[in-house]
Each structure stands twice: as C-alpha cells, then as structure tokens.
Protein backbone atom coordinates (compact mmCIF):
# COMPACT_ATOMS: atom_id res chain seq x y z
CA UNK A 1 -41.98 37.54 5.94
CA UNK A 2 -39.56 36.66 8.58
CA UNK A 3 -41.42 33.44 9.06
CA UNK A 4 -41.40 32.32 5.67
CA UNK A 5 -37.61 32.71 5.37
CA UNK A 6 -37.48 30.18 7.76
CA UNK A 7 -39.56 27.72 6.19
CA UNK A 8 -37.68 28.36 3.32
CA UNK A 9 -34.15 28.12 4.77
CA UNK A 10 -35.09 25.02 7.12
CA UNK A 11 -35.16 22.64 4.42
CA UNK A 12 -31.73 24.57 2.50
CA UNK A 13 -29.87 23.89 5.76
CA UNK A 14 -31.06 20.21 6.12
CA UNK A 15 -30.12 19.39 2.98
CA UNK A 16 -26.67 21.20 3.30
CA UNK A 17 -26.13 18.76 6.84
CA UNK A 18 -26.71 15.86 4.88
CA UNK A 19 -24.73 16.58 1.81
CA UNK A 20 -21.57 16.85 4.12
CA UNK A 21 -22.24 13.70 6.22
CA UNK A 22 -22.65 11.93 3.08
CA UNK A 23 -19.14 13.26 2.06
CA UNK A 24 -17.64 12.34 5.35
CA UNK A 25 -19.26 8.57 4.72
CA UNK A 26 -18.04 8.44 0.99
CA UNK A 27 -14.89 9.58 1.90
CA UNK A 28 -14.12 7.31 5.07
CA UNK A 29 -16.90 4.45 5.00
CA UNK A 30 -15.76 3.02 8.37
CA UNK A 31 -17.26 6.57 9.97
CA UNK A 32 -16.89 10.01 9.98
CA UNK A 33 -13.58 9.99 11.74
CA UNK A 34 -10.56 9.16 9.49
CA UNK A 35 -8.30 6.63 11.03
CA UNK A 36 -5.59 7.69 13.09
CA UNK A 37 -1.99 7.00 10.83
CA UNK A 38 1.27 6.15 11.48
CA UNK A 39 4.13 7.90 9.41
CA UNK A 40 7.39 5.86 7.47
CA UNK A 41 10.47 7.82 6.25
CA UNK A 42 14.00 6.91 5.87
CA UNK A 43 16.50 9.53 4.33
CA UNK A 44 19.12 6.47 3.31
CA UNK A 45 16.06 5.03 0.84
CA UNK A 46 14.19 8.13 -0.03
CA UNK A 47 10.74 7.49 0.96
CA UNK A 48 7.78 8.12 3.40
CA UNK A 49 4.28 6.92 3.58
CA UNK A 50 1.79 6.72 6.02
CA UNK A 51 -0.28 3.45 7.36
CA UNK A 52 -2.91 3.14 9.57
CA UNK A 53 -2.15 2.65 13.29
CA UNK A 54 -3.80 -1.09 13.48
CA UNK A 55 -0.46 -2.06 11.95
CA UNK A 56 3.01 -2.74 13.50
CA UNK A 57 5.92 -2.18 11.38
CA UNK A 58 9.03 -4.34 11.35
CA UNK A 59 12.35 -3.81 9.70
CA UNK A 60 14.58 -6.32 8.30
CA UNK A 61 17.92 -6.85 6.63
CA UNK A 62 17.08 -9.93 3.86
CA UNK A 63 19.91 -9.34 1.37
CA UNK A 64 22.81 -11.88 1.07
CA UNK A 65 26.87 -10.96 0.66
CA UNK A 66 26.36 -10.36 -2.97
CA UNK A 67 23.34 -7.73 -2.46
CA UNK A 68 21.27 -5.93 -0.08
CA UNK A 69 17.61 -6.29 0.74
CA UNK A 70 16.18 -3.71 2.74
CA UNK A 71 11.93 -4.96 4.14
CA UNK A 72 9.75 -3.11 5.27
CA UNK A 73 6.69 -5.34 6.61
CA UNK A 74 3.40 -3.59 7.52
CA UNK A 75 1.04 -6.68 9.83
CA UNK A 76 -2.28 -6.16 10.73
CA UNK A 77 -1.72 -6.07 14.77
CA UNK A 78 -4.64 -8.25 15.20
CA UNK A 79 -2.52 -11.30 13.42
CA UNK A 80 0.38 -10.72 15.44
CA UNK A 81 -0.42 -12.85 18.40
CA UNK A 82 -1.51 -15.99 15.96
CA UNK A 83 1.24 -16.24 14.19
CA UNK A 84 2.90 -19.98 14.46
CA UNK A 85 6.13 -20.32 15.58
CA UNK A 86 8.60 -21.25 12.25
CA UNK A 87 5.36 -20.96 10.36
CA UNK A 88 3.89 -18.72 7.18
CA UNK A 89 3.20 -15.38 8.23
CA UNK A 90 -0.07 -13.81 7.44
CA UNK A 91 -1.32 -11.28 4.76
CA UNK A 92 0.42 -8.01 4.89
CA UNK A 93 1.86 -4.84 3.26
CA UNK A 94 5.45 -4.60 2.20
CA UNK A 95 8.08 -2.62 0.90
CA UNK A 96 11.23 -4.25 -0.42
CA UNK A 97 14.32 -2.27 -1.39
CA UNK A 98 16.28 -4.04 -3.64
CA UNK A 99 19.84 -3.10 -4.97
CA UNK A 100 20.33 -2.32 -8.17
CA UNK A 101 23.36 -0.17 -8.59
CA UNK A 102 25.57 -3.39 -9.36
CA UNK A 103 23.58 -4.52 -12.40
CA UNK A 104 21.03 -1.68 -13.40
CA UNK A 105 18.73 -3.76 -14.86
CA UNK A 106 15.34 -1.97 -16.24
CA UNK A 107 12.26 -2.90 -14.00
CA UNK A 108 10.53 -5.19 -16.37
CA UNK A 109 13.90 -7.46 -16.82
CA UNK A 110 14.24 -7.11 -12.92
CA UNK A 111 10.39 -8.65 -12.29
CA UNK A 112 10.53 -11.06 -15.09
CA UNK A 113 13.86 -12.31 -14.24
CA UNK A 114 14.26 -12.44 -10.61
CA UNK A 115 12.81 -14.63 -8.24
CA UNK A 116 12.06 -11.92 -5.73
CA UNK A 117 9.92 -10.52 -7.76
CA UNK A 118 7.10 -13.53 -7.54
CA UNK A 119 6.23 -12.59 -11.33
CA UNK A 120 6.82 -16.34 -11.72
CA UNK A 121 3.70 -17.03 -10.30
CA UNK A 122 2.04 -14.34 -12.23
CA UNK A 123 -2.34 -14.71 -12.45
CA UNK A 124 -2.25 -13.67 -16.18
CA UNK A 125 1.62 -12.69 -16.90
CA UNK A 126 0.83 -9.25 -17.68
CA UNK A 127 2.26 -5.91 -16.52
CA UNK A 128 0.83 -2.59 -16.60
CA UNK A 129 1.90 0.57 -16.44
CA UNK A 130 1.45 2.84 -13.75
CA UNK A 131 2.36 5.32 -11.49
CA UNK A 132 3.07 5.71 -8.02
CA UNK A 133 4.13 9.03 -6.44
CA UNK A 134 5.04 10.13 -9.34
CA UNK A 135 6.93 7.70 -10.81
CA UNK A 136 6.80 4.82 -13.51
CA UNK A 137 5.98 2.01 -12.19
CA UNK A 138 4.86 -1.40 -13.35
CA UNK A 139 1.91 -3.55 -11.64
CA UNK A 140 0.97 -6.97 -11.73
CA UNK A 141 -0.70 -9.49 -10.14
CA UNK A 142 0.58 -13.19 -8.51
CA UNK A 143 -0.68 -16.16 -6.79
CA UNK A 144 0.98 -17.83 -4.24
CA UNK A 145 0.30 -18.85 -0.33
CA UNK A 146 -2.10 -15.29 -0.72
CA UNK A 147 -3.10 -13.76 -3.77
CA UNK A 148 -0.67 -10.92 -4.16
CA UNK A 149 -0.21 -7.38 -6.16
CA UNK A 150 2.68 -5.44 -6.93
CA UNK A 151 3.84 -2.37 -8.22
CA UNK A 152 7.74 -2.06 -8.97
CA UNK A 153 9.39 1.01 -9.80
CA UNK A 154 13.10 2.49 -9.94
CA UNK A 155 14.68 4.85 -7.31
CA UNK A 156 17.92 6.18 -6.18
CA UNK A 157 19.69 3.30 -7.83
CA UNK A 158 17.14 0.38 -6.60
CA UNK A 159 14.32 -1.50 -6.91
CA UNK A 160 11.23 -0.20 -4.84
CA UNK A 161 8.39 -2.85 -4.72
CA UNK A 162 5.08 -2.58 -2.77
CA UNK A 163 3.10 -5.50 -2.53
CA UNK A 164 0.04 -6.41 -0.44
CA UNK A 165 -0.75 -10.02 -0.07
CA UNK A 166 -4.66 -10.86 0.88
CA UNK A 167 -7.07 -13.76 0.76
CA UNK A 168 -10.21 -12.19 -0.92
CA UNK A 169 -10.87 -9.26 -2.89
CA UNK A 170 -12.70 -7.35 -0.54
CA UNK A 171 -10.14 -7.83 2.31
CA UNK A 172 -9.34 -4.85 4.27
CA UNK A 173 -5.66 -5.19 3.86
CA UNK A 174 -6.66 -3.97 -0.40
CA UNK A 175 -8.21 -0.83 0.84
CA UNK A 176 -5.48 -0.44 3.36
CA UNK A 177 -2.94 -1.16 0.38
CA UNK A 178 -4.48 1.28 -1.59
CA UNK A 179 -4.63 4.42 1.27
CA UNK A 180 -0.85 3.34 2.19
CA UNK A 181 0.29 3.84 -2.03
CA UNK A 182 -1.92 7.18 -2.41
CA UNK A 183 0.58 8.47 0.71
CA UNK A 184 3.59 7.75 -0.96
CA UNK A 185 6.28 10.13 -1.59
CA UNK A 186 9.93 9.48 -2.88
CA UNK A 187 12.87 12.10 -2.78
C-alpha cells in the first residue's frame, strides 16, 4: 500500500512543480526572478510608481514664465552612453506635469489643443477612454521621430501625461511602459 501511494503521488507532485514554474514564466517571461525596481514619489505632484532598475531617471524644469512643466524622463541605461551631443534623444518613458490651475481646461480640449500634447500628430485622431490608477484618463496614439502612446488624465489641478515613445511594437520599452502604468498610484 505504502508503495502505491507513491506511485500515485509522484506524478501529483510533478505536475504541481510544473504548474508553478509555468506561473513564474507566464508571469515574468524574462525568468523566474522578477526584475529588481526602482521606486518614484513626489508629495508636491501626488504620485509614485515604480520602474525597473535598467533605467536612470532624470528630472527637469521645461515650463516657461507663463506656466510650469514639471518631466520626469525614464532612459533605458543602455542608451545613455550613445546619445549625440545636441542630438534627438532615444525612446523612453515620461511623465509630464503640466499646469492647469490657470486655465482648467478639460483633458480632451488640453490634448487636442495644445502642442505638448503631440495629438497633432495623432496615428488615427482618436481618443479612448481609460483608466489609470484609478482615474479617467484618455489614451491615444502619435507618430513622430518614435511612434508614441499616451494616456492624459487630471490631478491636483494639472495635467498628468505618461507617454512611452518606441520604434516597434514589440520593443521592450511597451512592456516596460505597461509594468511602470500598472504601478501607478496618485494621492
């Protein structure tokens, strides 16, 4: 008897190994070790997300005397040493803080009718509703130096816009883009 439980459970546990390494794969393809991540948060914009650790994060002040422009630019560290000198950067991940406070316009009048936005270079002029922690947000698609996505949404009296830029569909940068807006969370 005792052998036969054996034979029997053999096979149960096998199975039971594979079912959770084919978890681990489905749910991190790259291995069974999620990436390490970096963490984002500011208190003055009320957000945090985390990226993964093969990117470096810079911070810049954009705006002009009229309005403020807060970037946050997320580049893959392997670019960073070929980027030219006065020169296009390369694909990345970006959050732009606009102010709004001033003129309070809605988020479709703010993508369709500012520059900034890059709606102007729309693939199909469409938006679509979404949401992103939480919030509505509005997505759509451009095409410029990169193909680009975006999803804009209000907060705290601003304009919050993520955008990834990318060369192909099946860049990296997408999934990446996609881990870094599932992280998301505004307060």
């Amino acid at each position: 008897m005792h052998m036969m439980n054996n034979k029997v459970l053999a096979p149960i546990a096998m199975l039971a190994v594979l079912a959770a390494l084919f978890y681990a794969y489905s749910k991190y393809p790259w291995g069974l070790v999620a990436p390490a991540a970096l963490s984002y948060s500011s208190e003055q914009y009320g957000i945090t997300f985390t990226y993964p650790d093969t990117y470096a994060l810079q911070e810049r002040e954009l705006g002009n005397g009229e309005r403020w422009h807060h970037a946050i630019v997320l580049v893959d560290k392997a670019w960073l040493a070929n980027i030219p000198e006065g020169g296009e950067g390369p694909p990345a991940l970006s959050v732009d803080i606009y102010q709004n406070d001033l003129d309070q316009l809605p988020i479709e009048n703010w993508i369709r009718d500012t520059n900034a936005s890059n709606f102007k270079l729309s693939i199909d002029g469409r938006l679509a509703e979404v949401q992103v922690a939480g919030s509505r947000a509005l997505y759509y698609r451009w095409d410029g130096l990169y193909r680009g996505e975006s999803y804009a949404l209000a907060h705290k009296g601003n304009i919050v816009v993520f955008s990834a830029t990318y060369n192909a569909k099946d860049d990296q940068i997408r999934k990446d883009f996609a881990q870094v807006l599932s992280s998301v969370s505004l307060y």
